[in-house]
Structure formats: structure tokens, C-alpha cells
PDB file of N, CA and C in Angstrom:
ATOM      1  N   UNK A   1      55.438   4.970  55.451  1.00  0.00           N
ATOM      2  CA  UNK A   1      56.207   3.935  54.781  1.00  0.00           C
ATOM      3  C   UNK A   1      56.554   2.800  55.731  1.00  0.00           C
ATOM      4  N   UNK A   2      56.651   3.278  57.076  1.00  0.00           N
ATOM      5  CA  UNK A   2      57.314   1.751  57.533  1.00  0.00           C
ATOM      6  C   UNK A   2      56.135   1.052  58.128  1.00  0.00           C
ATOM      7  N   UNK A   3      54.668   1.894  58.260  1.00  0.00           N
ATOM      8  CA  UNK A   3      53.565   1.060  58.377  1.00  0.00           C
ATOM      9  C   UNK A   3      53.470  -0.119  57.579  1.00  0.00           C
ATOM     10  N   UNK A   4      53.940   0.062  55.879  1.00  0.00           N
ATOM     11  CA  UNK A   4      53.543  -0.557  55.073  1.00  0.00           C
ATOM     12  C   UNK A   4      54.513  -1.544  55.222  1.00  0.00           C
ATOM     13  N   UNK A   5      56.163  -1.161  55.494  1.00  0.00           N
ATOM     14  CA  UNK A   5      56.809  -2.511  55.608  1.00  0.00           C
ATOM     15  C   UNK A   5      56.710  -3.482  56.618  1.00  0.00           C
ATOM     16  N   UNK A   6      55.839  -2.994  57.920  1.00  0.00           N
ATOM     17  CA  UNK A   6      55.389  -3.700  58.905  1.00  0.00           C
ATOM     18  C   UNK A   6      54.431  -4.561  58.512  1.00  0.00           C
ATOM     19  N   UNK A   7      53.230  -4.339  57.875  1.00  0.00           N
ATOM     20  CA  UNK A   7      52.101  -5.022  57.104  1.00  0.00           C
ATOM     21  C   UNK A   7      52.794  -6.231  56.241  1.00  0.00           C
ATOM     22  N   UNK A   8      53.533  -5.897  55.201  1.00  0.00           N
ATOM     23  CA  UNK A   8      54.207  -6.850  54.482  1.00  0.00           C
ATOM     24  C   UNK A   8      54.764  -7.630  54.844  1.00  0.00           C
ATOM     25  N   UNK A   9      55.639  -7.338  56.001  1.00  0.00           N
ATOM     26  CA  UNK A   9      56.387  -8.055  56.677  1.00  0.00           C
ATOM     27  C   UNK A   9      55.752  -9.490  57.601  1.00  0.00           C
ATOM     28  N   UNK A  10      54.735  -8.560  58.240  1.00  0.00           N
ATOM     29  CA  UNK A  10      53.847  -9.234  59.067  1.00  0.00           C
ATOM     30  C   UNK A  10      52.782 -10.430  58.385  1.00  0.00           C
ATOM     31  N   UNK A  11      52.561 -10.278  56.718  1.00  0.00           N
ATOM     32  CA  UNK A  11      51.474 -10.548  56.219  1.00  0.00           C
ATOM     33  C   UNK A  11      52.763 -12.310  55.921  1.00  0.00           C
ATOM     34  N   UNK A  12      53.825 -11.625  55.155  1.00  0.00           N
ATOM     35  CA  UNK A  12      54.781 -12.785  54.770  1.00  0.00           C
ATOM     36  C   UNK A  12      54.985 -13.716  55.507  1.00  0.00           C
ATOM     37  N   UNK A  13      55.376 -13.324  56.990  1.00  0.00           N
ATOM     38  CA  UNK A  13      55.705 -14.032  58.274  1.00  0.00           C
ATOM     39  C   UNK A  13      54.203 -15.189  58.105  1.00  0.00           C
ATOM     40  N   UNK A  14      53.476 -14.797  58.320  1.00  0.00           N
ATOM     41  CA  UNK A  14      51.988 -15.580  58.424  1.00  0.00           C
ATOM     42  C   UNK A  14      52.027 -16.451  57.345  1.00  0.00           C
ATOM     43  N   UNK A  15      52.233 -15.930  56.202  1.00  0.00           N
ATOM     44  CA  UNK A  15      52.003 -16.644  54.939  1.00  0.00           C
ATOM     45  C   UNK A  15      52.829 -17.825  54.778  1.00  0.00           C
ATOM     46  N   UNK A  16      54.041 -17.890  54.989  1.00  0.00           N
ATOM     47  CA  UNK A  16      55.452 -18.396  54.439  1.00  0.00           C
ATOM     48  C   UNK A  16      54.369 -20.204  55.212  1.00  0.00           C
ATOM     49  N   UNK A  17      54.443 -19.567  56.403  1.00  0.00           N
ATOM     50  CA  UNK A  17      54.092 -21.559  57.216  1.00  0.00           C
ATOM     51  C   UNK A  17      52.941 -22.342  56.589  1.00  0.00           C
ATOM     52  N   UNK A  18      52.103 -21.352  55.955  1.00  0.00           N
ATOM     53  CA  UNK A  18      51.190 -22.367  55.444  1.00  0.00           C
ATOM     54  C   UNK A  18      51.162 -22.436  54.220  1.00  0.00           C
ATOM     55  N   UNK A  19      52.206 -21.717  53.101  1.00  0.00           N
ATOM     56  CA  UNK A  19      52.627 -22.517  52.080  1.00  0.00           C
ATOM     57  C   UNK A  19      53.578 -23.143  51.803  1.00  0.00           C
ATOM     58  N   UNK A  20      54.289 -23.592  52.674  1.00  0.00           N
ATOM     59  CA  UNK A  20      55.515 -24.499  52.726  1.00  0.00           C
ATOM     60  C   UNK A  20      55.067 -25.928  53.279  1.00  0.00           C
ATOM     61  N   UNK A  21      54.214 -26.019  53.562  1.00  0.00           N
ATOM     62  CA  UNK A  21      53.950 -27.602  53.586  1.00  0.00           C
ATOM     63  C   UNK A  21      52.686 -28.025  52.179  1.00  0.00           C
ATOM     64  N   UNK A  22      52.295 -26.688  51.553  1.00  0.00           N
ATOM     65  CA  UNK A  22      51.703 -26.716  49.998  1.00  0.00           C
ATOM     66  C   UNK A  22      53.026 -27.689  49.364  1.00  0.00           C
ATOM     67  N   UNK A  23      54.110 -26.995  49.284  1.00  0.00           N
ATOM     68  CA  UNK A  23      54.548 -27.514  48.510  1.00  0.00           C
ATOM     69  C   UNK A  23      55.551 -28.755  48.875  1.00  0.00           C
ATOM     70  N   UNK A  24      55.354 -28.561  50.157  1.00  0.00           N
ATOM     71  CA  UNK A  24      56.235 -29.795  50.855  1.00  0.00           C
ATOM     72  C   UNK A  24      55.489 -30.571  50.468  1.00  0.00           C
ATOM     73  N   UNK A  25      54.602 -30.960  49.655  1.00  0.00           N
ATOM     74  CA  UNK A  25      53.770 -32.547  50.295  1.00  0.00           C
ATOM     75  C   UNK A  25      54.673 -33.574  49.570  1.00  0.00           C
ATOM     76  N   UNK A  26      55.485 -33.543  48.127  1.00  0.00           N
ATOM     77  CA  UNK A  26      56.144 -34.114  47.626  1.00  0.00           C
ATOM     78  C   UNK A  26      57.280 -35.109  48.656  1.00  0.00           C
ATOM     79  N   UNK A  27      57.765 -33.649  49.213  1.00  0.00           N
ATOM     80  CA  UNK A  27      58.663 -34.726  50.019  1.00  0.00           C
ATOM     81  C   UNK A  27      58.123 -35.073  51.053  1.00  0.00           C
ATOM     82  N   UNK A  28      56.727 -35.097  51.866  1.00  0.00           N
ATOM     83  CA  UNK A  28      56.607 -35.387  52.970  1.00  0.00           C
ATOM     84  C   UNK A  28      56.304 -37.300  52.946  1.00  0.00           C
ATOM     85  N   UNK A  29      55.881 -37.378  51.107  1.00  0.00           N
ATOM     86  CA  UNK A  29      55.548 -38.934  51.031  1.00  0.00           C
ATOM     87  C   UNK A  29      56.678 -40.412  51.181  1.00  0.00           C
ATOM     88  N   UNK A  30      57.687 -39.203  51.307  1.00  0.00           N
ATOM     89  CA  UNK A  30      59.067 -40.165  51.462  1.00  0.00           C
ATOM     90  C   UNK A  30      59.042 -40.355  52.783  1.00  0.00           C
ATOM     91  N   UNK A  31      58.400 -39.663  53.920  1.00  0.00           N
ATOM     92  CA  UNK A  31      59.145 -39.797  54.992  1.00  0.00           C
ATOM     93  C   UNK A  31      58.193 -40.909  55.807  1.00  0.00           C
ATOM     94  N   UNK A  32      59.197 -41.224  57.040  1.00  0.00           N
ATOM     95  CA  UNK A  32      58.200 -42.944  57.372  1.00  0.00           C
ATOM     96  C   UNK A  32      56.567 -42.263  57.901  1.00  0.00           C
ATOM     97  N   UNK A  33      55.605 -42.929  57.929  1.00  0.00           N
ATOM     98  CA  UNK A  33      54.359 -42.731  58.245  1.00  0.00           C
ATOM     99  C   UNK A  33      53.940 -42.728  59.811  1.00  0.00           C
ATOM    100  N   UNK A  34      55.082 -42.593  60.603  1.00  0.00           N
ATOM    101  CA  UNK A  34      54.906 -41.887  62.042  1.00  0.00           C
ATOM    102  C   UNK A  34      54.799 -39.900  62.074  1.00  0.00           C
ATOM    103  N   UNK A  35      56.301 -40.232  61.191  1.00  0.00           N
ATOM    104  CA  UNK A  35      57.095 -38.722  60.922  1.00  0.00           C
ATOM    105  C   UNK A  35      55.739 -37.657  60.212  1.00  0.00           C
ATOM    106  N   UNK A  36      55.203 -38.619  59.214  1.00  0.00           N
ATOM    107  CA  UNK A  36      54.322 -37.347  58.298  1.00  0.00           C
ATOM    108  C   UNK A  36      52.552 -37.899  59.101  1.00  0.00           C
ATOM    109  N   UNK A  37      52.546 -38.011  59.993  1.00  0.00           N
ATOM    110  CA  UNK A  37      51.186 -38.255  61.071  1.00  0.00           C
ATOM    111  C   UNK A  37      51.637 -36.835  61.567  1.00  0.00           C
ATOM    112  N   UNK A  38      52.896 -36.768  62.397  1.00  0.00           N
ATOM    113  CA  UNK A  38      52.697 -35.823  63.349  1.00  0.00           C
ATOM    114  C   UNK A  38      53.370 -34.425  62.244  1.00  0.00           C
ATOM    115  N   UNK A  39      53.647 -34.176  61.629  1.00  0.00           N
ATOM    116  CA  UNK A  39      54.005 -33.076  60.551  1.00  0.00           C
ATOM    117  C   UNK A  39      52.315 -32.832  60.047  1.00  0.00           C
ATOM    118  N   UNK A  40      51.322 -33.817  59.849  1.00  0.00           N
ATOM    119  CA  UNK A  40      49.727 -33.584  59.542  1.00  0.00           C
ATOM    120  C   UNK A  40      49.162 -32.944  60.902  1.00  0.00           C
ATOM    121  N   UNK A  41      49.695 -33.214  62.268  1.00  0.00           N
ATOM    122  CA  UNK A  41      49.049 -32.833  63.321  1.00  0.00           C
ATOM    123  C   UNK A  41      49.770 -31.824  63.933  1.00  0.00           C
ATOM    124  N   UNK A  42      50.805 -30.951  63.184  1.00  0.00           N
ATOM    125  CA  UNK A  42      51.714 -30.218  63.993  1.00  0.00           C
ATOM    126  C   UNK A  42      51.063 -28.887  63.997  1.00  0.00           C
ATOM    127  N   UNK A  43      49.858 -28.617  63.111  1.00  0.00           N
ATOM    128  CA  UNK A  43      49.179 -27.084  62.511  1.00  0.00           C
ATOM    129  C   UNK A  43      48.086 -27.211  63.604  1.00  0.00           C
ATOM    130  N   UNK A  44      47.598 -28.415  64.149  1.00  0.00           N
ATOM    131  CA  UNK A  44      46.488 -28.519  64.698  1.00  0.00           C
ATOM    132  C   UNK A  44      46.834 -28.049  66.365  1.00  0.00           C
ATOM    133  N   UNK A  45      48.147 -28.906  66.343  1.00  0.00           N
ATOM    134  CA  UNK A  45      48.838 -28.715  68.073  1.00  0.00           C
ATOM    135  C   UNK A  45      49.671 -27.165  68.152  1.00  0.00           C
ATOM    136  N   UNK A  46      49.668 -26.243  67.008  1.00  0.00           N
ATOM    137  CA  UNK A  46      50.202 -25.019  67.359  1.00  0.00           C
ATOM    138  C   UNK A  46      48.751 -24.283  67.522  1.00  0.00           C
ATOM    139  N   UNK A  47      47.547 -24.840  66.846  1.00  0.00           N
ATOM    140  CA  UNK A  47      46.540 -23.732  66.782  1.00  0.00           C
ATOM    141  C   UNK A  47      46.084 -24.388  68.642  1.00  0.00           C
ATOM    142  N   UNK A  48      46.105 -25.350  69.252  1.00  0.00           N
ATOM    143  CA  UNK A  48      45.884 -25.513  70.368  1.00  0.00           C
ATOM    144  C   UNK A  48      46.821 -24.783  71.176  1.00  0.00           C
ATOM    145  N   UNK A  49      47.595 -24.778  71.022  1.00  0.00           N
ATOM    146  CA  UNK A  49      49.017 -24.162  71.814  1.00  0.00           C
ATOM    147  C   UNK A  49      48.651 -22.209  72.202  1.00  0.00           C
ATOM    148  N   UNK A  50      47.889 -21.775  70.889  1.00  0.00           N
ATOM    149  CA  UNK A  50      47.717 -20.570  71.075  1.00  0.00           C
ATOM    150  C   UNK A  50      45.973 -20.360  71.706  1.00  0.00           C
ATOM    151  N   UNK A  51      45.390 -21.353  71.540  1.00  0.00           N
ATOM    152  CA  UNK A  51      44.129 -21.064  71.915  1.00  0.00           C
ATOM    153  C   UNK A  51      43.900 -21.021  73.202  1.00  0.00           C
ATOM    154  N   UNK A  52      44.113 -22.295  73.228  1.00  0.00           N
ATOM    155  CA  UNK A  52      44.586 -22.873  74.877  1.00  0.00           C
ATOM    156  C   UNK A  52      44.051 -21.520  76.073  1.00  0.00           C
ATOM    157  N   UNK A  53      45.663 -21.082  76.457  1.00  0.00           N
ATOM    158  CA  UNK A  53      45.378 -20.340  77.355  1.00  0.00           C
ATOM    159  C   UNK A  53      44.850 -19.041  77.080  1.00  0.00           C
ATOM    160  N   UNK A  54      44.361 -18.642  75.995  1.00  0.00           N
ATOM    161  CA  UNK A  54      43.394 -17.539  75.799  1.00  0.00           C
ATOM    162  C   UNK A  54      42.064 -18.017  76.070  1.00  0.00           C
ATOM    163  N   UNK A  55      41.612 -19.240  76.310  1.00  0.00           N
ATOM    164  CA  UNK A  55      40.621 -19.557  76.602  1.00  0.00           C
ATOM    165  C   UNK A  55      40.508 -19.204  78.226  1.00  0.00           C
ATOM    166  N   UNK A  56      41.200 -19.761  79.228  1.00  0.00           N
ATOM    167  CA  UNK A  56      41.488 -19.368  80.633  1.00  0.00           C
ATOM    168  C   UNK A  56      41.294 -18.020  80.688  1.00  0.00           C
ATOM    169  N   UNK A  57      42.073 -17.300  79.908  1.00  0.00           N
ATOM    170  CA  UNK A  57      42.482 -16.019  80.372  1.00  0.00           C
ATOM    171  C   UNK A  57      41.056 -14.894  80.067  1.00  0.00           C
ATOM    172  N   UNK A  58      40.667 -14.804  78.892  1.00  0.00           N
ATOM    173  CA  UNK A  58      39.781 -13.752  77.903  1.00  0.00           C
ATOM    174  C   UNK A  58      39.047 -14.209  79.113  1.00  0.00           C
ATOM    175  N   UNK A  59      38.139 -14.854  80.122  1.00  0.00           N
ATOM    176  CA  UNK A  59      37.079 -14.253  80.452  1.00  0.00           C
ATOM    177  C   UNK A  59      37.534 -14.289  82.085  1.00  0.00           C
ATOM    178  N   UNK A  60      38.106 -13.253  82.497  1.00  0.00           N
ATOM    179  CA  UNK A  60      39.130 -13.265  83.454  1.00  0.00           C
ATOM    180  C   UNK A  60      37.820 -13.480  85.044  1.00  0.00           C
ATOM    181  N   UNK A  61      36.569 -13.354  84.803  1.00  0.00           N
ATOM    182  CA  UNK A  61      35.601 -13.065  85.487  1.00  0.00           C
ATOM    183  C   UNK A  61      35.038 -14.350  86.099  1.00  0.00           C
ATOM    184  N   UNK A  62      34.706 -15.101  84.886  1.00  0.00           N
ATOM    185  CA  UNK A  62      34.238 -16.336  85.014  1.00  0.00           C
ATOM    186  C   UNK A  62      35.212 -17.570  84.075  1.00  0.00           C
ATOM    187  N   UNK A  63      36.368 -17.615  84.455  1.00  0.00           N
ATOM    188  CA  UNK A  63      37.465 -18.366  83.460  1.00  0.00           C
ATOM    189  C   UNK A  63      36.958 -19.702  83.564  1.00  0.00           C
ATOM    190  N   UNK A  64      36.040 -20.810  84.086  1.00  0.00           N
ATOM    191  CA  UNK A  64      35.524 -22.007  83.891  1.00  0.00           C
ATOM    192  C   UNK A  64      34.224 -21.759  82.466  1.00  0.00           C
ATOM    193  N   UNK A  65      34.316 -20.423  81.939  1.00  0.00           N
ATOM    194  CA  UNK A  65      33.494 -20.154  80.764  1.00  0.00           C
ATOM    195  C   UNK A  65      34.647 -20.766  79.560  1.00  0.00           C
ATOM    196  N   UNK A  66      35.192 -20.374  80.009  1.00  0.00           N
ATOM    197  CA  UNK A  66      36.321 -20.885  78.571  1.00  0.00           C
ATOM    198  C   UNK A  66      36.444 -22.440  78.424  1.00  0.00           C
ATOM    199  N   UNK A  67      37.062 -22.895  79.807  1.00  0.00           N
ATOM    200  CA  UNK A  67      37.218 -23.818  80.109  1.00  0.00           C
ATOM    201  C   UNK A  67      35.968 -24.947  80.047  1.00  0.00           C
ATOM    202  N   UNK A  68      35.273 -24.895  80.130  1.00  0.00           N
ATOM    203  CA  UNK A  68      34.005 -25.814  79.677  1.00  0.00           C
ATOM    204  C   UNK A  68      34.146 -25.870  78.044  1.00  0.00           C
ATOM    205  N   UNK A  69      34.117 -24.615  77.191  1.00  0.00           N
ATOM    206  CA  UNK A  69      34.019 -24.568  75.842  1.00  0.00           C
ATOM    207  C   UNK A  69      35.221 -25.241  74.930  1.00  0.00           C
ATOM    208  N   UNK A  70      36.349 -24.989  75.990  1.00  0.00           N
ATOM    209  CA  UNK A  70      37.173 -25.914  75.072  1.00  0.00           C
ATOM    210  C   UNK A  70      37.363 -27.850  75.600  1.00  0.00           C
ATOM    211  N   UNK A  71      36.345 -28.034  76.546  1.00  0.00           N
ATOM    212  CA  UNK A  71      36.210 -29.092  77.344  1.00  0.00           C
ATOM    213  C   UNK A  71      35.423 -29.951  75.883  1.00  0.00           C
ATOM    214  N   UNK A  72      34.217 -29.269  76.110  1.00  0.00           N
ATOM    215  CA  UNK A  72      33.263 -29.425  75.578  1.00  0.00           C
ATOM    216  C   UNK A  72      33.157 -29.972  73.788  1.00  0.00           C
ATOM    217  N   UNK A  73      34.502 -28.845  73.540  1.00  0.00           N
ATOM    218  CA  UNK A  73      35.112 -29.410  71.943  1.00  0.00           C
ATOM    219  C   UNK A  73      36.167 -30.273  72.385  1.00  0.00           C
ATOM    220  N   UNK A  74      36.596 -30.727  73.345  1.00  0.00           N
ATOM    221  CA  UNK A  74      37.718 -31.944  73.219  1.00  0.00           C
ATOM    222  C   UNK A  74      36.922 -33.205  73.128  1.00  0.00           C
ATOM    223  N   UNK A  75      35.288 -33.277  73.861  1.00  0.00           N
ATOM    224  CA  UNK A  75      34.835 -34.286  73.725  1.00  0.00           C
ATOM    225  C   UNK A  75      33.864 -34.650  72.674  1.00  0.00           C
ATOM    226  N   UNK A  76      33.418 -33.577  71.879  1.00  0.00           N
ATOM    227  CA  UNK A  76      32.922 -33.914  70.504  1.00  0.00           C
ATOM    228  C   UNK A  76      34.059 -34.154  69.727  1.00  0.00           C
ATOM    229  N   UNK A  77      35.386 -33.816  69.669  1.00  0.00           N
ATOM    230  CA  UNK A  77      36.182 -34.181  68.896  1.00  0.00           C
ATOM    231  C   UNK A  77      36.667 -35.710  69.149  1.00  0.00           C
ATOM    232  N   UNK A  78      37.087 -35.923  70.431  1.00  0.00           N
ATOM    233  CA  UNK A  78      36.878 -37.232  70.712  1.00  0.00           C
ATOM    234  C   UNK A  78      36.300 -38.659  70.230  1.00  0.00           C
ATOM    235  N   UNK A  79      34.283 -37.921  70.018  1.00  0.00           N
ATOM    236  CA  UNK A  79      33.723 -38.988  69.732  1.00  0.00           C
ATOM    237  C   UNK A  79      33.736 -38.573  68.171  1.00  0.00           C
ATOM    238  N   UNK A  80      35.111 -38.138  67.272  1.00  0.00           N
ATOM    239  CA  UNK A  80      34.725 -38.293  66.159  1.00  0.00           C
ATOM    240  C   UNK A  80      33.858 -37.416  65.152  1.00  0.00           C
ATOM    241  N   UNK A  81      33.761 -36.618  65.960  1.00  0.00           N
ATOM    242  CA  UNK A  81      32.582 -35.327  65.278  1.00  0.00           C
ATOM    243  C   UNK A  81      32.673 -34.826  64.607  1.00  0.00           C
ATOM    244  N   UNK A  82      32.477 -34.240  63.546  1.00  0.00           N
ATOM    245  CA  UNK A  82      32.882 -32.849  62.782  1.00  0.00           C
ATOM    246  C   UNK A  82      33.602 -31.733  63.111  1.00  0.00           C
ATOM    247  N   UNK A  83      34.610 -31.128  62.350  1.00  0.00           N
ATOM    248  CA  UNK A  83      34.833 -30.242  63.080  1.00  0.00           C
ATOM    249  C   UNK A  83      34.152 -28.909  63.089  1.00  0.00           C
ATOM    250  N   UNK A  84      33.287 -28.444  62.500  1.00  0.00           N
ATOM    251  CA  UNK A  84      32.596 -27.578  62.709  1.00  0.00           C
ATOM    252  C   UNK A  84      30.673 -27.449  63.512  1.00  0.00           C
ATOM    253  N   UNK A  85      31.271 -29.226  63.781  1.00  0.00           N
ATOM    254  CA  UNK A  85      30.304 -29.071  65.304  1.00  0.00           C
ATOM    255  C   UNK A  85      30.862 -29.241  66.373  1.00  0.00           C
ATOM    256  N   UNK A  86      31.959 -29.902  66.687  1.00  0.00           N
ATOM    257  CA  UNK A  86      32.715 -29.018  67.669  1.00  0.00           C
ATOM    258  C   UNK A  86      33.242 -27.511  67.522  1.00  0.00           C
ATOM    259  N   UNK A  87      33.185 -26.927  66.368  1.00  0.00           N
ATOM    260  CA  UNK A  87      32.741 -25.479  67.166  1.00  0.00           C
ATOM    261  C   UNK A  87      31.718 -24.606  67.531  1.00  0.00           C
ATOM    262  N   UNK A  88      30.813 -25.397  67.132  1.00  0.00           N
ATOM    263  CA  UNK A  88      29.475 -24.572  67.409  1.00  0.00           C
ATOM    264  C   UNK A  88      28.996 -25.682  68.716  1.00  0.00           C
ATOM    265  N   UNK A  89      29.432 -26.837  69.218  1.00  0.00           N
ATOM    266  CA  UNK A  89      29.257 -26.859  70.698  1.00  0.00           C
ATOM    267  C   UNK A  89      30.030 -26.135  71.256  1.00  0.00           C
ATOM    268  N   UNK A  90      31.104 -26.218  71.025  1.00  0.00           N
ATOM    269  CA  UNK A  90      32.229 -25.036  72.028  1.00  0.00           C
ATOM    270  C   UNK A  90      31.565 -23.589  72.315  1.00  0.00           C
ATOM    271  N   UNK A  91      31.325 -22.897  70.944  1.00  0.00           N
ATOM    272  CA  UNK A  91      30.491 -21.780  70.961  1.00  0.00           C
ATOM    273  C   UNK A  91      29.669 -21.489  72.012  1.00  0.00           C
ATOM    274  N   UNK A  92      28.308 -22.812  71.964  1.00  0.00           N
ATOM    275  CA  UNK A  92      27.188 -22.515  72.493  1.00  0.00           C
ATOM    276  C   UNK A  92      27.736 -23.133  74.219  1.00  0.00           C
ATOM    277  N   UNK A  93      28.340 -23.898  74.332  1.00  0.00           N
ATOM    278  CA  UNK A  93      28.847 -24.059  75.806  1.00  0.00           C
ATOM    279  C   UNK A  93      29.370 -22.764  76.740  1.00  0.00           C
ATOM    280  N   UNK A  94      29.950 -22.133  75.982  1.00  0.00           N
ATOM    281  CA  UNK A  94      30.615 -20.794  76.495  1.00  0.00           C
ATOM    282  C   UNK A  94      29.666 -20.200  76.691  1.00  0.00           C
ATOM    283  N   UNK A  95      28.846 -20.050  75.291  1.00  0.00           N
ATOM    284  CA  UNK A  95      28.077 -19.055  75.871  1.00  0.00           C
ATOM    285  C   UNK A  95      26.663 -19.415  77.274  1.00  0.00           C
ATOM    286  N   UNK A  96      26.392 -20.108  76.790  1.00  0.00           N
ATOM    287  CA  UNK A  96      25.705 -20.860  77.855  1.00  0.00           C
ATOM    288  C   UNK A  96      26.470 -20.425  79.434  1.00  0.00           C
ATOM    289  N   UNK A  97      27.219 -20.437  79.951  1.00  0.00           N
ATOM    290  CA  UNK A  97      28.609 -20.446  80.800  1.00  0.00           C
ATOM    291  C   UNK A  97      28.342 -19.136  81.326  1.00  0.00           C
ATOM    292  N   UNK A  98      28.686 -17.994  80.579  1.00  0.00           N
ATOM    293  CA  UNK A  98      28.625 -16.983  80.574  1.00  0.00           C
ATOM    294  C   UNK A  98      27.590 -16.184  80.644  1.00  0.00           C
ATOM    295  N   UNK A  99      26.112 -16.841  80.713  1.00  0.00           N
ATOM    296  CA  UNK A  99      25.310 -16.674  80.498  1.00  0.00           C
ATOM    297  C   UNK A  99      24.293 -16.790  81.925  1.00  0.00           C
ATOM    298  N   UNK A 100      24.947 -17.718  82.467  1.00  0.00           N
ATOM    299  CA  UNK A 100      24.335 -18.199  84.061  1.00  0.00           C
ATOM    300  C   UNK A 100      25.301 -17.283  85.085  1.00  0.00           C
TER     301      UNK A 100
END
């Protein structure tokens, strides 16, 4: 039983942040257009925040493997890219990396 209230618990916690700006969007159109830029970029700078140094860390052997891959997606993102080709350069940079 308390597996299951751990699961629930755990599943809600996750859930709650990314449907509260579902339904926030109403009020987010009131607010000045600095405020709701960085409230649009605040999901992007927590998923960096956690990636970040798991990139350094996970390849404790050769840690400039990580570090190239998330190099590598800062500068396709940069020039504007897609985002799902900056992850498949990131991808193939690492692995590449890891590979030599």
C-alpha cells in the first residue's frame, strides 16, 4: 500500500507543473510581454538546470563526451535549428566522443 501512495504521490508531484500553466494561459495574456517571455522560457531553463550537470557527470571517464554534446546542441540551437536536430546532433556528437 504505501508503494502505491508513493507512485501517486510521485506521479501528481510531476503532473501538477505541467498542467498549471495549461490552464494558466488565460491569465498569462494579461501579464506585460517581458513577464510571459520568461514564464514561456522558465520549462526550458529548468529542463537545462537538470540536464546540465548530468551531462559532466554520467560519463565520469571521458566527461568532455557530454560536454561537446551539449556544446554541440547550444550551437545548432543558436543558429535557429530545430529542435529535434539539435538532438540528434547532440546525440551523434557524444557518441562520436565516446567513441574515439
Amino acid at each position: 500500500m504505501n508503494k502505491i501512495v508513493l507512485i501517486v504521490s510521485c506521479a501528481a508531484v510531476t503532473l501538477l507543473p505541467r498542467i498549471i500553466p495549461y490552464f494558466a494561459s488565460s491569465a498569462l495574456s494579461k501579464l506585460p510581454r517581458f513577464l510571459r517571455k520568461c514564464m514561456m522560457l522558465l520549462p526550458v531553463a529548468a529542463l537545462g538546470a537538470l540536464i546540465f550537470p548530468l551531462a559532466l557527470t554520467d560519463f565520469s571517464s571521458q566527461w568532455y563526451a557530454g560536454l561537446v554534446g551539449v556544446a554541440a546542441a547550444f550551437i545548432c540551437s543558436l543558429l535557429k535549428g530545430p529542435m529535434i536536430l539539435s538532438i540528434i546532433i547532440a546525440l551523434i556528437s557524444t557518441t562520436l566522443m565516446l567513441l574515439v
